[in-house]
Structure formats: structure tokens, C-alpha cells
C-alpha atoms as a PDB file:
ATOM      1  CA  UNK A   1     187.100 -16.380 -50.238  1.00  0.00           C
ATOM      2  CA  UNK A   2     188.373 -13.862 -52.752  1.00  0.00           C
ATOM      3  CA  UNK A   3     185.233 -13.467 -54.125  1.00  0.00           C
ATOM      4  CA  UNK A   4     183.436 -12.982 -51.345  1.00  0.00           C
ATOM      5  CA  UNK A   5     185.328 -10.030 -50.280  1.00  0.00           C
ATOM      6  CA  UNK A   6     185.395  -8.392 -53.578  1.00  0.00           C
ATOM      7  CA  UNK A   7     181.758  -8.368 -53.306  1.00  0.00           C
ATOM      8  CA  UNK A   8     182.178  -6.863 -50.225  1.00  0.00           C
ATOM      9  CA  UNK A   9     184.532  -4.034 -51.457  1.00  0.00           C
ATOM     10  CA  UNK A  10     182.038  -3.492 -54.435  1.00  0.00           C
ATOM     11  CA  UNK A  11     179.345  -3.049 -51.847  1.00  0.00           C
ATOM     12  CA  UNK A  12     181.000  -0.919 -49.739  1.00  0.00           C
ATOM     13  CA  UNK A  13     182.297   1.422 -52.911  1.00  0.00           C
ATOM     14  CA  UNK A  14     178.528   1.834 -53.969  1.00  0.00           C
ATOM     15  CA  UNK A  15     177.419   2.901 -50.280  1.00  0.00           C
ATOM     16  CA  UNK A  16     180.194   5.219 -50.380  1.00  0.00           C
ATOM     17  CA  UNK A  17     179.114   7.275 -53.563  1.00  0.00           C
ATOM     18  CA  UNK A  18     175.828   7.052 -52.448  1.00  0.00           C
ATOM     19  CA  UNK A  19     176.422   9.116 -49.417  1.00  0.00           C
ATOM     20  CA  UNK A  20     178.636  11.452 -50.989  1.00  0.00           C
ATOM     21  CA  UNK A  21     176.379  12.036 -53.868  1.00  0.00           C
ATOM     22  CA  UNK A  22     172.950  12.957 -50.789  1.00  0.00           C
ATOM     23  CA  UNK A  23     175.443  15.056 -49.357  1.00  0.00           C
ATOM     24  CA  UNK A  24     176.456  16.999 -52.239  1.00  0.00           C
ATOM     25  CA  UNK A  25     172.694  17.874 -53.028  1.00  0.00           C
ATOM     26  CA  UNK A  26     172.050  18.665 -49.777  1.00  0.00           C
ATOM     27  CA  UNK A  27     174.058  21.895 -49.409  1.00  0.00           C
ATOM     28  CA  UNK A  28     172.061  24.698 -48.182  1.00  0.00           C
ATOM     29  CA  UNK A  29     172.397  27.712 -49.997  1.00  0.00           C
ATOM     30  CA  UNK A  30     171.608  31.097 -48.703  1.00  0.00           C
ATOM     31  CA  UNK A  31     168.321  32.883 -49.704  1.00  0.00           C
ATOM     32  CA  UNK A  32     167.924  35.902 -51.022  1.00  0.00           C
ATOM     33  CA  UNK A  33     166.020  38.833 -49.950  1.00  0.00           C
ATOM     34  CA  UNK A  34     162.937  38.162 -52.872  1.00  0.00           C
ATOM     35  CA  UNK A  35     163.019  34.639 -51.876  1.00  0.00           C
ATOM     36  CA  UNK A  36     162.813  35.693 -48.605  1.00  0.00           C
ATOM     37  CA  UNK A  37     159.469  37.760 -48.934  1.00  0.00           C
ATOM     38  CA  UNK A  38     158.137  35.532 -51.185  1.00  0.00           C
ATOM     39  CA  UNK A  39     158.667  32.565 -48.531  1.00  0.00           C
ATOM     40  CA  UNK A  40     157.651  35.595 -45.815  1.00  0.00           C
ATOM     41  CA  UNK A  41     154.353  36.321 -48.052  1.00  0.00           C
ATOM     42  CA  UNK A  42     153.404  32.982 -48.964  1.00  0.00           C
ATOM     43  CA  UNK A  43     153.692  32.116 -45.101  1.00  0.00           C
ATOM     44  CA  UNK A  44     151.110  34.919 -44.040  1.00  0.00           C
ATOM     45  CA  UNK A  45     148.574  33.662 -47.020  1.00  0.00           C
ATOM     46  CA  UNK A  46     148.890  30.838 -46.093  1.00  0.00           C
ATOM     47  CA  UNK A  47     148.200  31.961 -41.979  1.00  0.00           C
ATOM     48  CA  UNK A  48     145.863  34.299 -43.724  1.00  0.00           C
ATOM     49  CA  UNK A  49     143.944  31.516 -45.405  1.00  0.00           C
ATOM     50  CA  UNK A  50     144.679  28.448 -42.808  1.00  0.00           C
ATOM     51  CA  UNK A  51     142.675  31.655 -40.478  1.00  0.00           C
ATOM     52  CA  UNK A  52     139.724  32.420 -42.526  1.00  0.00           C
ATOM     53  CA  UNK A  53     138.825  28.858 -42.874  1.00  0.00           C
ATOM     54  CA  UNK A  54     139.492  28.426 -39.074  1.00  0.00           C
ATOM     55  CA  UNK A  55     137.258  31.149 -38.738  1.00  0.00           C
ATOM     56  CA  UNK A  56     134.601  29.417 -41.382  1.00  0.00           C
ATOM     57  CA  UNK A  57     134.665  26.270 -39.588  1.00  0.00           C
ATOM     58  CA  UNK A  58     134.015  28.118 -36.639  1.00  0.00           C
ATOM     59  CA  UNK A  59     130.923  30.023 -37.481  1.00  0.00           C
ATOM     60  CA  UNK A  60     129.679  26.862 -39.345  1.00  0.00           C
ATOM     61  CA  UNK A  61     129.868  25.061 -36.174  1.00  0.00           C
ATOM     62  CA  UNK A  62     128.277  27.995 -34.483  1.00  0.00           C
ATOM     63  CA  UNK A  63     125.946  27.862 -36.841  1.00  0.00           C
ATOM     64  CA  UNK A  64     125.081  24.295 -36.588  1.00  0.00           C
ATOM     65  CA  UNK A  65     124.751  24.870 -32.765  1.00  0.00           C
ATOM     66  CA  UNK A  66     122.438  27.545 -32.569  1.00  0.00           C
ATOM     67  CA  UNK A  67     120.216  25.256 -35.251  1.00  0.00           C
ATOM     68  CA  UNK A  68     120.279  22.972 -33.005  1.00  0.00           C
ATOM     69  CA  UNK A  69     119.236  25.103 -30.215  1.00  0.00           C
ATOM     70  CA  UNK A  70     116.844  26.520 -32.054  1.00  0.00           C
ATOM     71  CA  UNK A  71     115.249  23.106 -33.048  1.00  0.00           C
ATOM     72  CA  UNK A  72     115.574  22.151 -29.466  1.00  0.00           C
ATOM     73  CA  UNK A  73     113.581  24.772 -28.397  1.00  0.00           C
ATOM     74  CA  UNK A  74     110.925  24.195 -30.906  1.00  0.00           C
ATOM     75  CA  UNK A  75     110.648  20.781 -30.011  1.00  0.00           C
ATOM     76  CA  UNK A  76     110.455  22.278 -26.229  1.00  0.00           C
ATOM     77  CA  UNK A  77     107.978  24.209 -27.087  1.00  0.00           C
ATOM     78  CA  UNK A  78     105.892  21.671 -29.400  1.00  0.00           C
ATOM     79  CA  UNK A  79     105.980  19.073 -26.294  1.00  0.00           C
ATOM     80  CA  UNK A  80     105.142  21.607 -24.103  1.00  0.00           C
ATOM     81  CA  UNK A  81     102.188  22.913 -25.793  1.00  0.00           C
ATOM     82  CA  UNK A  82     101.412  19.239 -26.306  1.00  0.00           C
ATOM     83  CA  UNK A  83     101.642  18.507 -22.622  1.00  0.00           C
ATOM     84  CA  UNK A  84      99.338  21.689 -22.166  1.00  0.00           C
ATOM     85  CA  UNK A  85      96.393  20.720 -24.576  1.00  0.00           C
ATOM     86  CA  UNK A  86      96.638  17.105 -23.040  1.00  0.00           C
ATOM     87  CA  UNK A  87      96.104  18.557 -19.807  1.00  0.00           C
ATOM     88  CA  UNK A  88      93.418  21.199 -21.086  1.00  0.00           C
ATOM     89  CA  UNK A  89      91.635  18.301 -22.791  1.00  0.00           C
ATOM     90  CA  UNK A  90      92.393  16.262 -19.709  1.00  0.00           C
ATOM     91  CA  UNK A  91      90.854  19.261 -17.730  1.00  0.00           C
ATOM     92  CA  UNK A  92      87.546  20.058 -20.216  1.00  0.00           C
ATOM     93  CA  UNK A  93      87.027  16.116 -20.346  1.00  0.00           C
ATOM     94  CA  UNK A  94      85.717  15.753 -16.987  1.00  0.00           C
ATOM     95  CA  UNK A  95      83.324  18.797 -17.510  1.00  0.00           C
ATOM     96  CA  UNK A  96      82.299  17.772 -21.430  1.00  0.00           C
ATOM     97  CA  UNK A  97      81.563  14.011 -19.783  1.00  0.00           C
ATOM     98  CA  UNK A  98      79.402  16.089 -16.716  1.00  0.00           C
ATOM     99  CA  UNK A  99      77.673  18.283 -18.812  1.00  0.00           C
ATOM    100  CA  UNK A 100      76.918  14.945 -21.638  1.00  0.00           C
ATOM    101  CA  UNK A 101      75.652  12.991 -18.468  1.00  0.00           C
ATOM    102  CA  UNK A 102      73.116  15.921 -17.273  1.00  0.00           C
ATOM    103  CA  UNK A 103      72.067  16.312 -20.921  1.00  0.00           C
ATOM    104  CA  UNK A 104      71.456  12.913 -20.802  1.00  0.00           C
ATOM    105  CA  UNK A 105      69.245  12.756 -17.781  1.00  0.00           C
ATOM    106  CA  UNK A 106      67.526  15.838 -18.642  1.00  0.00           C
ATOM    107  CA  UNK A 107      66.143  14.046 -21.720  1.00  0.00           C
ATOM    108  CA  UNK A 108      65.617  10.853 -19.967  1.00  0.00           C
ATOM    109  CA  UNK A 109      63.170  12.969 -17.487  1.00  0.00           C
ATOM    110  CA  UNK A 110      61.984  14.672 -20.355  1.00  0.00           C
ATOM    111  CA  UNK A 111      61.234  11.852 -22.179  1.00  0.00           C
ATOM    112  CA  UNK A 112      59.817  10.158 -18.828  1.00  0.00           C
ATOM    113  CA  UNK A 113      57.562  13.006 -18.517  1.00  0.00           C
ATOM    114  CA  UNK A 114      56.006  12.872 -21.739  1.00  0.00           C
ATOM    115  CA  UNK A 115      55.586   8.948 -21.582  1.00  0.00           C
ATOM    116  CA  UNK A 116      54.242   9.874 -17.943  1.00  0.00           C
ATOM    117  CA  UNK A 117      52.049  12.371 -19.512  1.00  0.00           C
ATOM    118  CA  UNK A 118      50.738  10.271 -22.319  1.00  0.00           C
ATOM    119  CA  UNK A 119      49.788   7.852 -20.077  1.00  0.00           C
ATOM    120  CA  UNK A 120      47.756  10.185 -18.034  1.00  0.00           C
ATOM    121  CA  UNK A 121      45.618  11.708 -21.071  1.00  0.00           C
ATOM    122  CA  UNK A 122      45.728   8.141 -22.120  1.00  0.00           C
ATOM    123  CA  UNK A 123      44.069   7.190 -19.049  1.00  0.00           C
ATOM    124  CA  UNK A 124      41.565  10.764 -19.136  1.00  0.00           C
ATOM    125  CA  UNK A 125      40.520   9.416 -22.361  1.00  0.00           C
ATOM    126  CA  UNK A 126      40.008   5.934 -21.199  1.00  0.00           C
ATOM    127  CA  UNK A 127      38.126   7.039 -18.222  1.00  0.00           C
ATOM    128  CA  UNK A 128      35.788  10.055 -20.263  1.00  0.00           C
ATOM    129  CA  UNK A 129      35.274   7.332 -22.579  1.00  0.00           C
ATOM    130  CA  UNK A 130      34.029   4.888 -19.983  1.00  0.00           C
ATOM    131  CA  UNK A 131      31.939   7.509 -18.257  1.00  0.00           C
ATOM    132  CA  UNK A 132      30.331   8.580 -21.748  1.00  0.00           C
ATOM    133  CA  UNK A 133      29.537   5.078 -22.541  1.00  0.00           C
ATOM    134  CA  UNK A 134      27.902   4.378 -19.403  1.00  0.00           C
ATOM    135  CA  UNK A 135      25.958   7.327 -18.916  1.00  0.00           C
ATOM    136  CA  UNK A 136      24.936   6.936 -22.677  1.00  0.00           C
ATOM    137  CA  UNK A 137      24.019   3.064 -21.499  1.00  0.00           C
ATOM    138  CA  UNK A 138      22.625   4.883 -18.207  1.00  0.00           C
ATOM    139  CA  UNK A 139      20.538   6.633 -20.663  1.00  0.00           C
ATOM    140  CA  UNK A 140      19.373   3.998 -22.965  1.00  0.00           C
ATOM    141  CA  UNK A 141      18.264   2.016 -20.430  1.00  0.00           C
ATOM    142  CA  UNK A 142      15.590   3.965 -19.113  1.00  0.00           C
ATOM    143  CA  UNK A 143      14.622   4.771 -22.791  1.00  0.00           C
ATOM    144  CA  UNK A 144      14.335   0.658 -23.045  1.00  0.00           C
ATOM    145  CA  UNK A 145      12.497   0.629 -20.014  1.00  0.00           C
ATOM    146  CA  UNK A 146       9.991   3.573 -20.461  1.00  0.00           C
ATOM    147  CA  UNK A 147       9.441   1.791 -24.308  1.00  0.00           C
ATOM    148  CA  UNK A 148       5.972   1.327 -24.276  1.00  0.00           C
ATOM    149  CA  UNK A 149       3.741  -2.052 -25.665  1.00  0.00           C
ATOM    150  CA  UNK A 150       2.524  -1.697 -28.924  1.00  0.00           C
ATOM    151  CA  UNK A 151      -0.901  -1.430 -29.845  1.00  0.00           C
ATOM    152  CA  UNK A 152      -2.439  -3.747 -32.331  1.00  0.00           C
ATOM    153  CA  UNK A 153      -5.336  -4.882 -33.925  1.00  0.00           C
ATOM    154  CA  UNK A 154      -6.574  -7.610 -36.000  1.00  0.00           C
ATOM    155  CA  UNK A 155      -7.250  -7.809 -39.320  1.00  0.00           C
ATOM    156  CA  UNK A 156      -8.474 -10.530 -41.814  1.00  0.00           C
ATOM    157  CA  UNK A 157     -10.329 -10.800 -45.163  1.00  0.00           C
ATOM    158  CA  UNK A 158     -12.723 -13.608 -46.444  1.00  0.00           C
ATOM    159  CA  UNK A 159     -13.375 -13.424 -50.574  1.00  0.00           C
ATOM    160  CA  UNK A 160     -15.923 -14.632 -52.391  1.00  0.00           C
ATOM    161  CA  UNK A 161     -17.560 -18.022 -51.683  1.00  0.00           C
ATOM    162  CA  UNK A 162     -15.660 -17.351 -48.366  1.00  0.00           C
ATOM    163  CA  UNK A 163     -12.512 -17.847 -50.129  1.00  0.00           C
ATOM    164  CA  UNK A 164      -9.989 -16.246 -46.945  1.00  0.00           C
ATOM    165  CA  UNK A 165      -7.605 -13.720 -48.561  1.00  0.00           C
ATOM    166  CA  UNK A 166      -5.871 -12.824 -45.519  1.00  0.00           C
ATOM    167  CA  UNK A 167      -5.995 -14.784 -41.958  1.00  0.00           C
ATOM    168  CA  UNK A 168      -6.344 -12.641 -38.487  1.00  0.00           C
ATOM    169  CA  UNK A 169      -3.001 -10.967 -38.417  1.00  0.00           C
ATOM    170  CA  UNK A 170      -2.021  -8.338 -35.448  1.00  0.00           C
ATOM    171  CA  UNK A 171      -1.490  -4.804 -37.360  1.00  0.00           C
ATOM    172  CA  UNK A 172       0.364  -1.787 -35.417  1.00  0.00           C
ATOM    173  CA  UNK A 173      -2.081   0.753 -34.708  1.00  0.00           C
ATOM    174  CA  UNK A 174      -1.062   4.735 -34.043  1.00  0.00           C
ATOM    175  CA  UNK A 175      -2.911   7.360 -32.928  1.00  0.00           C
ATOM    176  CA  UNK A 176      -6.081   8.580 -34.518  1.00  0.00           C
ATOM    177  CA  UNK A 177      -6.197   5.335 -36.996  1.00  0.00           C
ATOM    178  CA  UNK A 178      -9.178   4.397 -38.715  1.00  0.00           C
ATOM    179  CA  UNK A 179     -10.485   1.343 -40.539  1.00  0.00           C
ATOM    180  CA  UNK A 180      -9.198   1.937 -43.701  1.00  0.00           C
ATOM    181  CA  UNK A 181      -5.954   3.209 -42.366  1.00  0.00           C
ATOM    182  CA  UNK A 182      -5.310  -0.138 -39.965  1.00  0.00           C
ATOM    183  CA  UNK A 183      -6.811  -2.444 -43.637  1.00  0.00           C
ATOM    184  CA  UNK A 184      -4.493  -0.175 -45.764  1.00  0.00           C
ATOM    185  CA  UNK A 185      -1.166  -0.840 -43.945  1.00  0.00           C
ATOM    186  CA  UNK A 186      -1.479  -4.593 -43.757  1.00  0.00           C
ATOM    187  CA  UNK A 187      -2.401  -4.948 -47.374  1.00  0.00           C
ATOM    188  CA  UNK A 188       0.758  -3.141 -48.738  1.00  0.00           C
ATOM    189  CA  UNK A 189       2.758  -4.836 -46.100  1.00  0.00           C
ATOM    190  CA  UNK A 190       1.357  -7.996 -47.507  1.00  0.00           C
ATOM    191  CA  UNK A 191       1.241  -6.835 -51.159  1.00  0.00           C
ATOM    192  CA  UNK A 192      -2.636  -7.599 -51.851  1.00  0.00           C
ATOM    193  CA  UNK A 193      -3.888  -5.287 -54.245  1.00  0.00           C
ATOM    194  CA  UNK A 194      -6.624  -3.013 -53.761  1.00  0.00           C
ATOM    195  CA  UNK A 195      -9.027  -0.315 -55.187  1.00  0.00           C
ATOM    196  CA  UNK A 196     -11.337   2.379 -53.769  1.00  0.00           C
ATOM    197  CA  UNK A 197     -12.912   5.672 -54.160  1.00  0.00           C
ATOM    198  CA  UNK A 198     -13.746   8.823 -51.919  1.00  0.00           C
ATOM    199  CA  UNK A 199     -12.226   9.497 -48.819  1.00  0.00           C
ATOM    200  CA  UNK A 200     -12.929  10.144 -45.274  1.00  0.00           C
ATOM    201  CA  UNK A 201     -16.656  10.013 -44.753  1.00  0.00           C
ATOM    202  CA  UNK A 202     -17.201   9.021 -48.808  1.00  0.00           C
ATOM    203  CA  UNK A 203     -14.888   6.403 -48.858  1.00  0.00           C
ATOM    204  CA  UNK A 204     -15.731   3.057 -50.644  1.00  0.00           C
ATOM    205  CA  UNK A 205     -13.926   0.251 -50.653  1.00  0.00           C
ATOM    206  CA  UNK A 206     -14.570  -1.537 -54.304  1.00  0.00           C
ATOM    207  CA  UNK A 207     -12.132  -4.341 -54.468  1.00  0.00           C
ATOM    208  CA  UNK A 208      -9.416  -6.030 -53.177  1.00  0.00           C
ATOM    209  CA  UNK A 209      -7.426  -9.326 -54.640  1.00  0.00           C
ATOM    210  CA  UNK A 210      -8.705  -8.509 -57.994  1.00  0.00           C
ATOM    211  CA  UNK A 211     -12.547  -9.050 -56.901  1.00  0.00           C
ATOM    212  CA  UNK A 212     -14.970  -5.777 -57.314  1.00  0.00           C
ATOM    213  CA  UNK A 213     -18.373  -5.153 -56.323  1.00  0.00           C
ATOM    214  CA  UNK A 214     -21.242  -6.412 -59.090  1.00  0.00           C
ATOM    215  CA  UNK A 215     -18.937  -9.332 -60.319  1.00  0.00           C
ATOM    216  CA  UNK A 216     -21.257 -11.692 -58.850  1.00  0.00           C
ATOM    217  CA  UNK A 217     -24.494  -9.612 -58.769  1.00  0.00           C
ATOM    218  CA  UNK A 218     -26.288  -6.321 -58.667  1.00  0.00           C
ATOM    219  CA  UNK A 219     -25.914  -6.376 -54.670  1.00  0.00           C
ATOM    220  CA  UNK A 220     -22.254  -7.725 -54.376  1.00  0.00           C
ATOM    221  CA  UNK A 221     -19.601  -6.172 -53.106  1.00  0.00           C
ATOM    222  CA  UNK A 222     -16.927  -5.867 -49.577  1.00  0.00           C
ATOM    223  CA  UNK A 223     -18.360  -5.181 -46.284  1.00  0.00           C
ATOM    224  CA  UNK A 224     -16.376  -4.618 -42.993  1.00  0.00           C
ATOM    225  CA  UNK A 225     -17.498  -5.438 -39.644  1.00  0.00           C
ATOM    226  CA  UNK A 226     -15.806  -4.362 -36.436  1.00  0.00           C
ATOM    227  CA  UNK A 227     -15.558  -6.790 -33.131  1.00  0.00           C
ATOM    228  CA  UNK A 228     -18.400  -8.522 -35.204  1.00  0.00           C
ATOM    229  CA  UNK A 229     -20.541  -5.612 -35.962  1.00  0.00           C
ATOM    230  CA  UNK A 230     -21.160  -4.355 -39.168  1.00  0.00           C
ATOM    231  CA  UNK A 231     -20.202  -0.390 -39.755  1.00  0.00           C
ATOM    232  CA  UNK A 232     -22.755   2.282 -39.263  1.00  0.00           C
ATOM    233  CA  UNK A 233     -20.318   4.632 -40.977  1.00  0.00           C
ATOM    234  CA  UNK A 234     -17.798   4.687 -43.758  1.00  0.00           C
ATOM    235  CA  UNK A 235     -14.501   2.964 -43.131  1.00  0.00           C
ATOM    236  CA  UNK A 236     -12.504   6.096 -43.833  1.00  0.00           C
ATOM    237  CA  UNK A 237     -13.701   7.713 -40.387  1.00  0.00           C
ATOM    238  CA  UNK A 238     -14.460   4.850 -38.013  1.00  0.00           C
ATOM    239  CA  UNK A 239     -11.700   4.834 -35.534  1.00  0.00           C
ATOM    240  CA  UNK A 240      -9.843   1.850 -34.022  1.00  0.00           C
ATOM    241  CA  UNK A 241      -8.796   1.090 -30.791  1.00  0.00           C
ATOM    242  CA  UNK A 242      -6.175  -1.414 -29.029  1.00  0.00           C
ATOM    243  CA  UNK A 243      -7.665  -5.215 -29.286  1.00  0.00           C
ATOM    244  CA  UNK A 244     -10.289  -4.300 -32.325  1.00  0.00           C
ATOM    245  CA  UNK A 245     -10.776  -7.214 -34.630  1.00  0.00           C
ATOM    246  CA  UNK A 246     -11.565  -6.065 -38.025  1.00  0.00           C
ATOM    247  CA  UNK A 247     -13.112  -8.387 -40.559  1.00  0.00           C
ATOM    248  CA  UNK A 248     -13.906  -8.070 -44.350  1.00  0.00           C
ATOM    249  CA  UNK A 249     -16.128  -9.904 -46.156  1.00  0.00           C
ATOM    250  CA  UNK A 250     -17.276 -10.080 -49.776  1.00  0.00           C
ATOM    251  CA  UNK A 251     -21.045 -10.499 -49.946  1.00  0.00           C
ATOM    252  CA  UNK A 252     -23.405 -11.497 -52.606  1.00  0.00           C
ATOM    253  CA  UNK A 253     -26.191  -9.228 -51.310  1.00  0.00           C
ATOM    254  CA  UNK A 254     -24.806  -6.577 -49.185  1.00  0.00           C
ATOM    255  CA  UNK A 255     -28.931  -5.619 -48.505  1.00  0.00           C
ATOM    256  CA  UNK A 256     -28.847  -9.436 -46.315  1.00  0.00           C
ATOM    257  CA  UNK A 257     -25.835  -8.840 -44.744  1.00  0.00           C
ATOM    258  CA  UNK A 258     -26.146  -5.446 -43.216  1.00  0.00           C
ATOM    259  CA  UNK A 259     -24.440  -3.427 -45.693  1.00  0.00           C
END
């Protein structure tokens, strides 16, 4: 028990100085008149300064507002000029897609007209075509028709010990032919070789198929008869006519034979 209330009167003791000591330091002593300004002074730089940066905060934030403003206007006007080329494009769209469709059928006519076109000089050509063939057919025709029959006559040729150098064969005759000219043609056609001299009236036929006159006597040589008849005249003038049968003949004396 005593030594619990010692501690008790110990405790006490110490709270008791404690007190006494805080009060001690706590005395307030009067200013003076420097102290006094200098509190006064440092108070209004302080006001002064708490002020200005009252006032700095304030035009920053005024600041910051009228960016913003200013950015929300921008971004008014950017979505408004958006919203007015969407609606000009929205506007010319209609009239770009009108004027694209009548370009569009104006060169689908155009093009249908020149196909249309085409086909009509196509079909001018095809039908002056057709009429120039037939009337060049219309033409021919008659030409075929009007074609006249030829005229022939017959030739042959008997050689020596009536060896026959060329069989009756139907020769083309034109106009003013003679003997010679109808015997002529059919030899070179037939490639027989001949020889003679003169002409016209003084022409002499002296061999043909490689036999002359005088190879078999003084009185041998080629005679020509005409539908059977010997000449009167020289073969180079003695005409022929359609249907004349002309025949040669190789004699051994032409004085017998009518030459």
C-alpha cells in the first residue's frame, strides 16, 4: 500500500512541474513597434502574394475556359461544315447519279444507232450485191444463150502406101479460112510436122510426117481433095465452109490422080 501511493505522489509531482514549466514559457510578452510592422508588412506580402496568385489562378482558369470555348466552337464549326458538305454531297448526288444515268442512255442510243446503222449499210451492201450478181447472171445468160454452134470441118491425112497419118477429126473453122489454114491448125494442135513453100495462090504443100514429094518417084508427092474432089486451085486460097471434109493423100503419080 505504501508503495503504491508513493508512486502516486511521484506521479502527481511530475504533472505538477510539467504544467508549471508550459506555463512559464507561455507568457506573452508585448511587441514592439518594429515587430509590429514587420508582423504588419509581412501580413500584407503575404495578402499581397496569397492575391496575385489568386489572381493567377484566376486568369489561368479563364484561360483554360475560353480554350475550351474556343475548341468548342471549332469543333461546332468542323461538324457543322461537315453536316453541310454531307448534305451538299447528299444534294449533288442525286443530280451526279441523273446526269451519269442520261449519259448512259445517250450512249446506249448512240451506240444502238450505229449498230442500227451498220446493219442497214450492211443490208445496202447485201442487197447491191445481190442485185449486181443477178443482173451480171441476168447478163450472162443471154450471152450463154445467144453463144452460137461452132463451125467445123473435117480433116484427115493418108501417107504413103495409104499409111493414115491423121483420122477424120472435126477442126474449128473461122471466117474467111482456107485449106491450108483449116490443115495448118490441126497439125500443130496435133504436133505433126510439116513443110511448104509459097503462099496464097503459090502455095505448095511438100511434106508432112517427114514424107516429101519425089521420095518415091519423079511424080510423088501430097494432094488434097475437098468433099472428094480434087483442088482446081492452090490450097492457100480455096476457102472452106461448115461440114467440108478435107482429105490428103500422098500419091505416087500425082499426073493419075488428078494432081
Amino acid at each position: 500500500m505504501y508503495f503504491k501511493k508513493s508512486i502516486v505522489y511521484l506521479v502527481f509531482i511530475l504533472l505538477f512541474t510539467f504544467l508549471v514549466g508550459g506555463c512559464a514559457k507561455d507568457k506573452v510578452q508585448p511587441l514592439t513597434q518594429d515587430q509590429v510592422k514587420q508582423e504588419t508588412q509581412s501580413e500584407d506580402h503575404e495578402g499581397q502574394k496569397v492575391s496575385e496568385n489568386t489572381k493567377q489562378k484566376d486568369a489561368a482558369k479563364n484561360e483554360k475556359v475560353e480554350e475550351k470555348s474556343s475548341q468548342e466552337k471549332a469543333t461546332q464549326e468542323k461538324s457543322t461544315s461537315r453536316t453541310t458538305q454531307s448534305q451538299e454531297k447528299v444534294e449533288k448526288s442525286p443530280e451526279e447519279s441523273s446526269v451519269k444515268k442520261e449519259a448512259s442512255s445517250a450512249s446506249t442510243e448512240r451506240k444502238k444507232s450505229a449498230a442500227s446503222s451498220q446493219t442497214k449499210s450492211e443490208n445496202k451492201t447485201s442487197t447491191a450485191t445481190a442485185k449486181a450478181s443477178t443482173k451480171a447472171t441476168s447478163k450472162e445468160e443471154p450471152a450463154v444463150q445467144k453463144q452460137q454452134p461452132v463451125s467445123t470441118a473435117t480433116v484427115s491425112i493418108t501417107g504413103y502406101n495409104s499409111k493414115t497419118i491423121l483420122s477424120s477429126t472435126k477442126v474449128e473453122i473461122q471466117k474467111n479460112d482456107t485449106v491450108f489454114d483449116v490443115t495448118k491448125r490441126v497439125l500443130q494442135a496435133r504436133g505433126i510436122a510439116y513443110e511448104k513453100s509459097g503462099s496464097g495462090a503459090t502455095l505448095y504443100i511438100k511434106g508432112i510426117a517427114g514424107t516429101y514429094e519425089f521420095d518415091h518417084g519423079a511424080n510423088s508427092g501430097w494432094l488434097a481433095e475437098k468433099n472428094g474432089q480434087s483442088l482446081s486451085r492452090s490450097a492457100g486460097i480455096e476457102p472452106v465452109q461448115k461440114g467440108d471434109n478435107i482429105h490428103w493423100i500422098y500419091t505416087h503419080n500425082y499426073t493419075k490422080n488428078g494432081g
